[in-house]
Protein backbone atom coordinates (compact mmCIF):
# COMPACT_ATOMS: atom_id res chain seq x y z
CA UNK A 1 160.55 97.59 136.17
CA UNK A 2 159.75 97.77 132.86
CA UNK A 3 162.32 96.64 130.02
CA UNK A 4 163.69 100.00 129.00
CA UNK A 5 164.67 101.24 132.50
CA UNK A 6 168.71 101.18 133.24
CA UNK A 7 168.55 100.31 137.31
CA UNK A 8 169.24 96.71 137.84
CA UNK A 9 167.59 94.19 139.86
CA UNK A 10 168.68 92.68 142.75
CA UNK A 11 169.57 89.57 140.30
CA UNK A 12 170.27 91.29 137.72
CA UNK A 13 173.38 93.10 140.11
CA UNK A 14 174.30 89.36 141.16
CA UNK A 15 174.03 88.26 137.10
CA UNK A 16 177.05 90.87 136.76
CA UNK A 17 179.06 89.79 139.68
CA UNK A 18 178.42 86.21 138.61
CA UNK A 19 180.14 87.42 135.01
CA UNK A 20 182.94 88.57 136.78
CA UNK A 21 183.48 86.43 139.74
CA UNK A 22 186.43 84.90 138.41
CA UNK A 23 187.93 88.69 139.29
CA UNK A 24 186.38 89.83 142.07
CA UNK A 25 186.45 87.23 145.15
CA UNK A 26 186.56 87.97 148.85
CA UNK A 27 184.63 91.06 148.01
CA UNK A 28 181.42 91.98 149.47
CA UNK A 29 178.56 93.18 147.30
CA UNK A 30 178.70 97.06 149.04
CA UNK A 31 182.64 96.32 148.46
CA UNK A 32 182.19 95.70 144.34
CA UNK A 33 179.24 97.69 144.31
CA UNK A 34 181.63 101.06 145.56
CA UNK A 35 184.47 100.14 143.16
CA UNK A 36 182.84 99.61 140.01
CA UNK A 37 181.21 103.11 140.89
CA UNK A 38 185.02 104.39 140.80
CA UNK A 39 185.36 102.33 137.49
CA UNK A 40 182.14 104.30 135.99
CA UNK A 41 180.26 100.62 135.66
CA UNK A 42 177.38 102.30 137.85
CA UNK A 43 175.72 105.24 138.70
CA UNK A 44 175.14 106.05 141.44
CA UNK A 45 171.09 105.63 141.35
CA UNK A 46 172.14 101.64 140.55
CA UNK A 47 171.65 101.96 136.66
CA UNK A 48 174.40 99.83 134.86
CA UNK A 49 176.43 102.22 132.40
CA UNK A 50 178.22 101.08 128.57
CA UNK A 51 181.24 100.93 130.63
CA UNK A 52 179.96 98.28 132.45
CA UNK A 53 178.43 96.31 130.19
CA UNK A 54 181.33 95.98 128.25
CA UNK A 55 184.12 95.46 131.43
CA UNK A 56 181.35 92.45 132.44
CA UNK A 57 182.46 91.06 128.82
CA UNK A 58 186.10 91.37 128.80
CA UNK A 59 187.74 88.48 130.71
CA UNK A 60 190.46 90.27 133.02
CA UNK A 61 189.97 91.92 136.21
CA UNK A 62 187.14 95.08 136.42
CA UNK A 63 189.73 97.65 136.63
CA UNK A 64 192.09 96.46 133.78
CA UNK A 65 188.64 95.85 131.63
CA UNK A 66 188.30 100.36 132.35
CA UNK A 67 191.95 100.78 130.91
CA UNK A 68 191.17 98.91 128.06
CA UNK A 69 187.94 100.84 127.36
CA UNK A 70 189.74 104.46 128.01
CA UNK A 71 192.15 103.02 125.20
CA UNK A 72 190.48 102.42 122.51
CA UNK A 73 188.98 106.00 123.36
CA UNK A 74 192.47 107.59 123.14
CA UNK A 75 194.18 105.43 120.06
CA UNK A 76 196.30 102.95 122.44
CA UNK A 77 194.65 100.05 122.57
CA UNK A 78 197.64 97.44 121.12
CA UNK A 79 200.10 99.07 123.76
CA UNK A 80 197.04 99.02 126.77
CA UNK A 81 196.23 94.99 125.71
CA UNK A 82 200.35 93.91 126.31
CA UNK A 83 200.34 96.08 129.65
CA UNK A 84 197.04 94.93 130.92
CA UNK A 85 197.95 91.45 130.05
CA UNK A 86 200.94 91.51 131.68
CA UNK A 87 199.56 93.06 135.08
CA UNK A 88 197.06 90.04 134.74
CA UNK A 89 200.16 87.14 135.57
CA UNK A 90 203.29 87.13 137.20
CA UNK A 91 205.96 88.98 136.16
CA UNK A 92 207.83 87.22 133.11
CA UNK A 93 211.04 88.86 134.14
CA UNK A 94 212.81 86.43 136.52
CA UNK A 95 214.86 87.52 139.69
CA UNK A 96 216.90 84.36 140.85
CA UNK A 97 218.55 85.58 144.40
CA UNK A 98 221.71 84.68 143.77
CA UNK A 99 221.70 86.25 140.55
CA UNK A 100 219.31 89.72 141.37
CA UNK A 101 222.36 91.74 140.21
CA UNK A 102 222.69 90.52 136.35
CA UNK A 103 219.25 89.73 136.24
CA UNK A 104 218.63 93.39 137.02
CA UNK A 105 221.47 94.71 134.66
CA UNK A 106 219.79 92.35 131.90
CA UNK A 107 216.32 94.26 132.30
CA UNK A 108 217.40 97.71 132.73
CA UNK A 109 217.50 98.59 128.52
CA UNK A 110 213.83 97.86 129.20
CA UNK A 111 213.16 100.51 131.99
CA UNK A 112 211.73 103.90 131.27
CA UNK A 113 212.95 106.84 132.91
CA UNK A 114 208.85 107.65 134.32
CA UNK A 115 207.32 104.44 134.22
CA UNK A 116 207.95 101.25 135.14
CA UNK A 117 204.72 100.16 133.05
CA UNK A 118 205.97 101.12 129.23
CA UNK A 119 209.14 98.52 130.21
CA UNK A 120 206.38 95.67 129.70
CA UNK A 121 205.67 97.45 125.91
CA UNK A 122 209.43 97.86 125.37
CA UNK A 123 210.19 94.03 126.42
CA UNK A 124 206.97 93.14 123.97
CA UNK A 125 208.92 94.64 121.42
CA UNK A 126 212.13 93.10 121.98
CA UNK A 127 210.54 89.60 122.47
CA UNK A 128 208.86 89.70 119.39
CA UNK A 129 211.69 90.78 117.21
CA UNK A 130 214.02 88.04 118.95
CA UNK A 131 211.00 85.42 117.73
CA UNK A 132 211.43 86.57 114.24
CA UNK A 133 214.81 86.55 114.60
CA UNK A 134 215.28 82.87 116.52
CA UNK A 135 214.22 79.22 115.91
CA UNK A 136 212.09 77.91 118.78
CA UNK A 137 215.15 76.33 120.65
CA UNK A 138 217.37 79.66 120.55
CA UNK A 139 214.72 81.54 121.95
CA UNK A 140 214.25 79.45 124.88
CA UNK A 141 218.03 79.87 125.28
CA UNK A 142 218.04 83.45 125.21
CA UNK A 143 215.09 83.93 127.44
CA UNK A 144 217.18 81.76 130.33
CA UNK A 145 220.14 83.49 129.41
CA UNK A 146 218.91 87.34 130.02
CA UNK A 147 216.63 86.11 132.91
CA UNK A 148 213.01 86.22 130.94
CA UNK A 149 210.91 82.83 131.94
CA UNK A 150 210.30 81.30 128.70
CA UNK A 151 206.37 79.58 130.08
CA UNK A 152 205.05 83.03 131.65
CA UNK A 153 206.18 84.98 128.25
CA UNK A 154 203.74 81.99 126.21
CA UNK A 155 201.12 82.76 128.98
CA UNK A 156 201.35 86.34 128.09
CA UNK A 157 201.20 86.28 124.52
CA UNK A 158 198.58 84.40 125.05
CA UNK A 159 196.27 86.50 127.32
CA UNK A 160 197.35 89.04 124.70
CA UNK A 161 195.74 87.34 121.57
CA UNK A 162 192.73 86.44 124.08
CA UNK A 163 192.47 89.94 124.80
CA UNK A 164 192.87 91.08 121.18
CA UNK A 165 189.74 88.85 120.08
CA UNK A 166 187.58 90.11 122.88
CA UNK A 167 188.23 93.76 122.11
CA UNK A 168 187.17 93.11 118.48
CA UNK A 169 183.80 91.26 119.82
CA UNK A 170 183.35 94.31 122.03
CA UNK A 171 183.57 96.29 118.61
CA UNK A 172 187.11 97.85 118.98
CA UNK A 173 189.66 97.67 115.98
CA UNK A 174 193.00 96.76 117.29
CA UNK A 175 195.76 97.58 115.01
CA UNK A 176 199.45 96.66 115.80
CA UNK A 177 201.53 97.90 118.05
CA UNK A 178 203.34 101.64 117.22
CA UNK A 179 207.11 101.79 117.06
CA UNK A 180 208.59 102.73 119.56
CA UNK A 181 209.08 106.92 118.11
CA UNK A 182 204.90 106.34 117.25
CA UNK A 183 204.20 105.70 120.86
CA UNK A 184 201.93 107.79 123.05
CA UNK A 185 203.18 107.36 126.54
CA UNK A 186 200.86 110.01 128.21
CA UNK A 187 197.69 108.01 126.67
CA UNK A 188 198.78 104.92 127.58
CA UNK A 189 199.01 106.44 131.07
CA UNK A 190 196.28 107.67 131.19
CA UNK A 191 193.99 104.55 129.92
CA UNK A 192 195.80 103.05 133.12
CA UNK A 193 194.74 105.58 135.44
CA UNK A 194 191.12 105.07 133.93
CA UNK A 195 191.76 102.06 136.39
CA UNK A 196 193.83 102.81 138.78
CA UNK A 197 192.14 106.07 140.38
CA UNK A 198 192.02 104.17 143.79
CA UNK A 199 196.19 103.43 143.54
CA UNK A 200 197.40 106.95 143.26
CA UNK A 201 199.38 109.30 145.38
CA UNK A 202 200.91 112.73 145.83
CA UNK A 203 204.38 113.34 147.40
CA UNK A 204 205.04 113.80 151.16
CA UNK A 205 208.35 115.75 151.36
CA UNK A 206 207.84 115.89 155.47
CA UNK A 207 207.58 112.54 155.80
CA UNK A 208 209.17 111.01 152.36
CA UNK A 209 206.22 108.89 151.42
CA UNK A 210 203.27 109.34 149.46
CA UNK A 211 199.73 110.08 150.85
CA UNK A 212 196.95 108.05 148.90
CA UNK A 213 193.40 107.70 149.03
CA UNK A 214 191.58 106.85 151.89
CA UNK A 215 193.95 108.42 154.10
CA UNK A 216 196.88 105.48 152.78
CA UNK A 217 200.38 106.04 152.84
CA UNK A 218 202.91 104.12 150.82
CA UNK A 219 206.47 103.78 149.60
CA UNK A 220 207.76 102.96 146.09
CA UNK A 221 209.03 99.64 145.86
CA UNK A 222 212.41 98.91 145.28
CA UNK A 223 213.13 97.96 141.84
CA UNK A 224 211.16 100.50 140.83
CA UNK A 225 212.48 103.36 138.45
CA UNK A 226 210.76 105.42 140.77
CA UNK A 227 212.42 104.75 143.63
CA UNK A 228 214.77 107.39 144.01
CA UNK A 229 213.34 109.72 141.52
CA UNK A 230 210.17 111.46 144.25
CA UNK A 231 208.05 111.96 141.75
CA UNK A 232 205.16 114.62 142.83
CA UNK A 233 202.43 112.19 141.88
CA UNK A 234 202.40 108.42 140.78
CA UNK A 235 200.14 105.86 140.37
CA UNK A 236 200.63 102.42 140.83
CA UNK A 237 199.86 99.09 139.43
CA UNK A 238 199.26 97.23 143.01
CA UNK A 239 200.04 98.26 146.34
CA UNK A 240 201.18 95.48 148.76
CA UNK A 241 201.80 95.40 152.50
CA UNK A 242 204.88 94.04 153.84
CA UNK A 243 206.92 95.78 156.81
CA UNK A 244 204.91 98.65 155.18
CA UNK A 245 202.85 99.31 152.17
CA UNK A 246 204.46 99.31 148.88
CA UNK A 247 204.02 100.43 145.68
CA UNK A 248 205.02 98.42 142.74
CA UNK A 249 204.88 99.34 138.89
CA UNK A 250 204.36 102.56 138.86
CA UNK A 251 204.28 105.71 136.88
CA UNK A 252 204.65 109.75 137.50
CA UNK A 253 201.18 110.90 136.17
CA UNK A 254 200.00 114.92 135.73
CA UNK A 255 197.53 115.52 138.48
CA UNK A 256 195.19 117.02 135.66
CA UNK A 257 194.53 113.55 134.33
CA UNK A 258 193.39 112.24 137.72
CA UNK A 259 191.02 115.17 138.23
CA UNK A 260 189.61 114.88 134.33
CA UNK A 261 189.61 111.06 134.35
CA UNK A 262 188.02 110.69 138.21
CA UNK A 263 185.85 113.81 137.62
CA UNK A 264 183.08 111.87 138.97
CA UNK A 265 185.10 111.14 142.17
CA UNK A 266 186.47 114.45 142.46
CA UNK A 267 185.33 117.09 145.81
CA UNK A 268 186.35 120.46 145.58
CA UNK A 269 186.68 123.07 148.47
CA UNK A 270 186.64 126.92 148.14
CA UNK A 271 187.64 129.07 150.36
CA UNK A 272 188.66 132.69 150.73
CA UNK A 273 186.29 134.73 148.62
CA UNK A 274 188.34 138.12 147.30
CA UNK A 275 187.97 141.06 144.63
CA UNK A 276 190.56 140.64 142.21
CA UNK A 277 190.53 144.45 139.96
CA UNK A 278 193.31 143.20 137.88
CA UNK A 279 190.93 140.09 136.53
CA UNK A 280 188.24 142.24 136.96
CA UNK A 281 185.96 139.74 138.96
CA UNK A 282 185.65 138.19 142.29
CA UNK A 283 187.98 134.75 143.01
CA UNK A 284 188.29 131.99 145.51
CA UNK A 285 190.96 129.31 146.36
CA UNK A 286 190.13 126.22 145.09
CA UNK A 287 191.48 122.72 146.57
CA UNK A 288 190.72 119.52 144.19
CA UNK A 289 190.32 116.07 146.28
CA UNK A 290 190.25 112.10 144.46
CA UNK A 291 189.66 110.05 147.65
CA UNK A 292 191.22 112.22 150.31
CA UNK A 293 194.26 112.61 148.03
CA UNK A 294 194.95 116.50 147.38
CA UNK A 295 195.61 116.66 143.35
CA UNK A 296 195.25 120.81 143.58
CA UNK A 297 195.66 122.71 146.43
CA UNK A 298 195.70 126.34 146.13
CA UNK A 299 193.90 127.37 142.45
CA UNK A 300 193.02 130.60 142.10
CA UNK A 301 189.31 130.17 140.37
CA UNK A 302 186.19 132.71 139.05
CA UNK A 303 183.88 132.87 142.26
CA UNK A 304 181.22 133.49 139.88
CA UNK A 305 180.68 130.35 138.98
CA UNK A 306 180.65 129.00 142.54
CA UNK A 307 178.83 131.68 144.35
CA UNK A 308 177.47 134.29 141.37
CA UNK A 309 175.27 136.19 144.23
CA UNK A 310 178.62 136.51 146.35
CA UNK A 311 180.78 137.53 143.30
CA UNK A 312 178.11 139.84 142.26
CA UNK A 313 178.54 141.79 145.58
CA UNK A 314 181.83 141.86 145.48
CA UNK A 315 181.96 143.29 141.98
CA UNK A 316 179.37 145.86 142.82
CA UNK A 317 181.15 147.21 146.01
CA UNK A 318 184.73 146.73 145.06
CA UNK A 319 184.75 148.00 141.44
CA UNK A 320 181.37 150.07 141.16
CA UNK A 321 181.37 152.08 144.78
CA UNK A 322 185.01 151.95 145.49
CA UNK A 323 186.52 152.39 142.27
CA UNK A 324 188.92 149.16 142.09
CA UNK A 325 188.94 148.30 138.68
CA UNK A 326 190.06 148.98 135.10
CA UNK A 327 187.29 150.30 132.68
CA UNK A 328 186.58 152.81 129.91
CA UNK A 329 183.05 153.31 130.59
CA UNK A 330 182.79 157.18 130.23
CA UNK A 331 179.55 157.41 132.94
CA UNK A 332 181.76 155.76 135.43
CA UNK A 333 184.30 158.54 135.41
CA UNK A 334 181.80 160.76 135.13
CA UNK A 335 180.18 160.15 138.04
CA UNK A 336 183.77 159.59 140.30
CA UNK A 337 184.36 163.40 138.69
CA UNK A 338 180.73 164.90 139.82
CA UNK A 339 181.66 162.71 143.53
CA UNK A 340 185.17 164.71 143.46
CA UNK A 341 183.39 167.81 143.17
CA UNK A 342 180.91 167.14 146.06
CA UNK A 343 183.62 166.37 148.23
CA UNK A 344 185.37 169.61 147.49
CA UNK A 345 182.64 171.59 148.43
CA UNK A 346 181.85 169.52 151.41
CA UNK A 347 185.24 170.39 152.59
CA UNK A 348 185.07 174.08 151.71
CA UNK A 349 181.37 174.39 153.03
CA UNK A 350 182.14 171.88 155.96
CA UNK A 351 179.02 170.05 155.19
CA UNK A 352 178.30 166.13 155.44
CA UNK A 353 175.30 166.05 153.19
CA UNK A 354 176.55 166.68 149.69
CA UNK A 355 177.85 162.81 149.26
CA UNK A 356 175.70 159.90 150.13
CA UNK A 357 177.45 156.89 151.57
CA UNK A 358 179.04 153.88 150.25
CA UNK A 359 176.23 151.69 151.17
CA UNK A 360 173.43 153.79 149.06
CA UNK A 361 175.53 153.53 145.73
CA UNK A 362 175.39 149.48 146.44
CA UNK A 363 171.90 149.75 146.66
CA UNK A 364 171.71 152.16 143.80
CA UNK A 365 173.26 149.53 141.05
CA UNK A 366 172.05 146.71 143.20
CA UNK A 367 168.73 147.87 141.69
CA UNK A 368 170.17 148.18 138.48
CA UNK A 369 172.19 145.44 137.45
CA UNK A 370 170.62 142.32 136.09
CA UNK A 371 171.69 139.13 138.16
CA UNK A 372 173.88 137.57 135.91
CA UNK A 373 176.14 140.47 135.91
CA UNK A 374 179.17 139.19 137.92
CA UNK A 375 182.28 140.78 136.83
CA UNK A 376 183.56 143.60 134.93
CA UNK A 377 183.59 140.92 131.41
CA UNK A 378 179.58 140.62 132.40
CA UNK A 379 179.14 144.35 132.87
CA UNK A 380 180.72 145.38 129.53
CA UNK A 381 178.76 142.98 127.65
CA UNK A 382 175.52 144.35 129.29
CA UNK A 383 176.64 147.73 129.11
């Protein structure tokens, strides 16, 4: 292969793993191989992509490394860095159980009404203002008092400032973190979803769970703000099996995200081909799938860009030969008037010859009408 060519070697694949081993053990090369794919780190041909070059370089897990890349795309980055770092230990909210009650009521001014992720960001906030605020001793004393664990909050401002240095070697400018009013909750979401397309779910009223991909169906953890909330579509931070599989730290997300974000994961179905006079052009139903999970089901789309030799048939016979549509065109009622007057004297005359039949006027603009006309918008601009 010669030095300029983007498909990777056999080593070269196991020089990336090797990069990222740290993250990625018990998982089999076709395993990795699949869910970098998801993460954009490959095409599909076996050619490395920027994305993964620079996940290889950041030093968290593959799929935290994709949110942090979406976020520097969509102005988040500070926020993204204290959530991914955070998802990267164990929690730094403590739960004795004997004490689940107040340590819960301590952490709720942290929870977000659609996300348990922006608590992390909101308990960033507050930690860092107490610090200003505290000598070394009080803080420890207020993190035991309200429940935080004083060693996993150091490990996480760590990991933080870790992270912050590799995202400016990777070239990214990380400023501070926004107030809280400056925030952008629905790009922060969706810089975690850049990672997280394999973790989300759509709403089962039937059966009160939530199908996800690969045919999975899951619950939202308690604790969650989630929990009683049935949110049509979440995604979730980790998904762990107990008595049955949960969903923990997790967010309501728009379904359009998902299909933008995963467009290279996404399969679409069409079905029910139709003349449509009032949009002037032939439509389908259109069903949108991320890894078995149904984000759209049910869009009315433009058949011509699916099937332009079936919506140019349709437009020909529906609006052309039988008249279903809405148009100006003076020749067109011209010719339904001289048709009009055939059939009158057909039925004075009793003759059957006057008219020809629906299936020569097809074949009369059929041998007219360029190919790319598809739809009455086409025909006026041709016209």
């Amino acid at each position: 292969m010669s030095k300029h060519d983007p498909r990777m070697t056999l080593e070269q694949i196991q020089e990336f793993i090797a990069e990222a081993e740290e993250y990625t053990a018990g998982e089999t090369l076709e395993s990795l191989l699949s869910n970098r794919m998801k993460l954009r780190a490959f095409e599909r041909d076996g050619s490395i992509t920027a994305y993964g070059r620079t996940i290889a370089r950041l030093p968290v897990d593959p799929r935290l490394a994709r949110m942090i890349i979406e976020a520097d795309k969509l102005g988040c980055l500070a926020e993204v860095l204290i959530i991914v770092a955070a998802l990267s230990i164990q929690d730094p909210r403590e739960r004795p159980l004997d004490k689940q009650e107040l340590a819960a009521a301590s952490h709720k001014r942290f929870a977000d009404e659609h996300s348990d992720f922006m608590s992390y960001v909101r308990l960033w906030r507050y930690l860092q203002e107490q610090q200003k605020s505290l000598s070394g001793s009080a803080f420890r004393r207020m993190c035991k008092a309200e429940y935080l664990h004083y060693l996993r909050i150091r490990e996480w401002q760590d990991l933080v400032s870790q992270l912050r240095q590799a995202s400016k070697s990777a070239g990214y400018a990380v400023r501070p973190a926004a107030s809280e009013s400056g925030v952008d909750a629905d790009a922060i979401h969706q810089s975690l979803l850049s990672g997280l397309l394999s973790q989300i779910g759509v709403r089962d009223e039937a059966k009160r769970d939530y199908l996800g991909t690969r045919g999975a169906r899951f619950v939202i953890a308690p604790g969650s703000v989630l929990r009683a909330k049935a949110a049509p579509v979440v995604m979730a931070g980790e998904l762990v099996e107990t008595s049955r599989l949960f969903a923990r730290t997790v967010a309501r997300i728009d379904p359009v995200w998902a299909e933008e974000i995963g467009a290279h994961l996404i399969v679409k179905e069409h079905s029910e081909p139709r003349w449509s006079a009032r949009r002037g052009s032939a439509v389908a139903t259109e069903k949108v799938m991320l890894l078995g999970v149904p984000l759209v089901v049910g869009r009315v789309v433009s058949l011509g860009r699916i099937d332009p030799d079936l919506a140019r048939e349709l437009f020909i016979r529906h609006a052309l030969v039988e008249g279903d549509w809405h148009t100006r065109h003076h020749f067109f009622r011209d010719n339904q008037a001289v048709v009009a007057r055939l059939g009158d004297l057909e039925a004075r005359t009793r003759r059957r010859d006057l008219v020809v039949g629906d299936e020569d006027i097809f074949a009369f603009y059929d041998a007219r009408i360029p190919a790319g006309v598809v739809s009455s918008r086409h025909f006026d601009t041709w016209w």
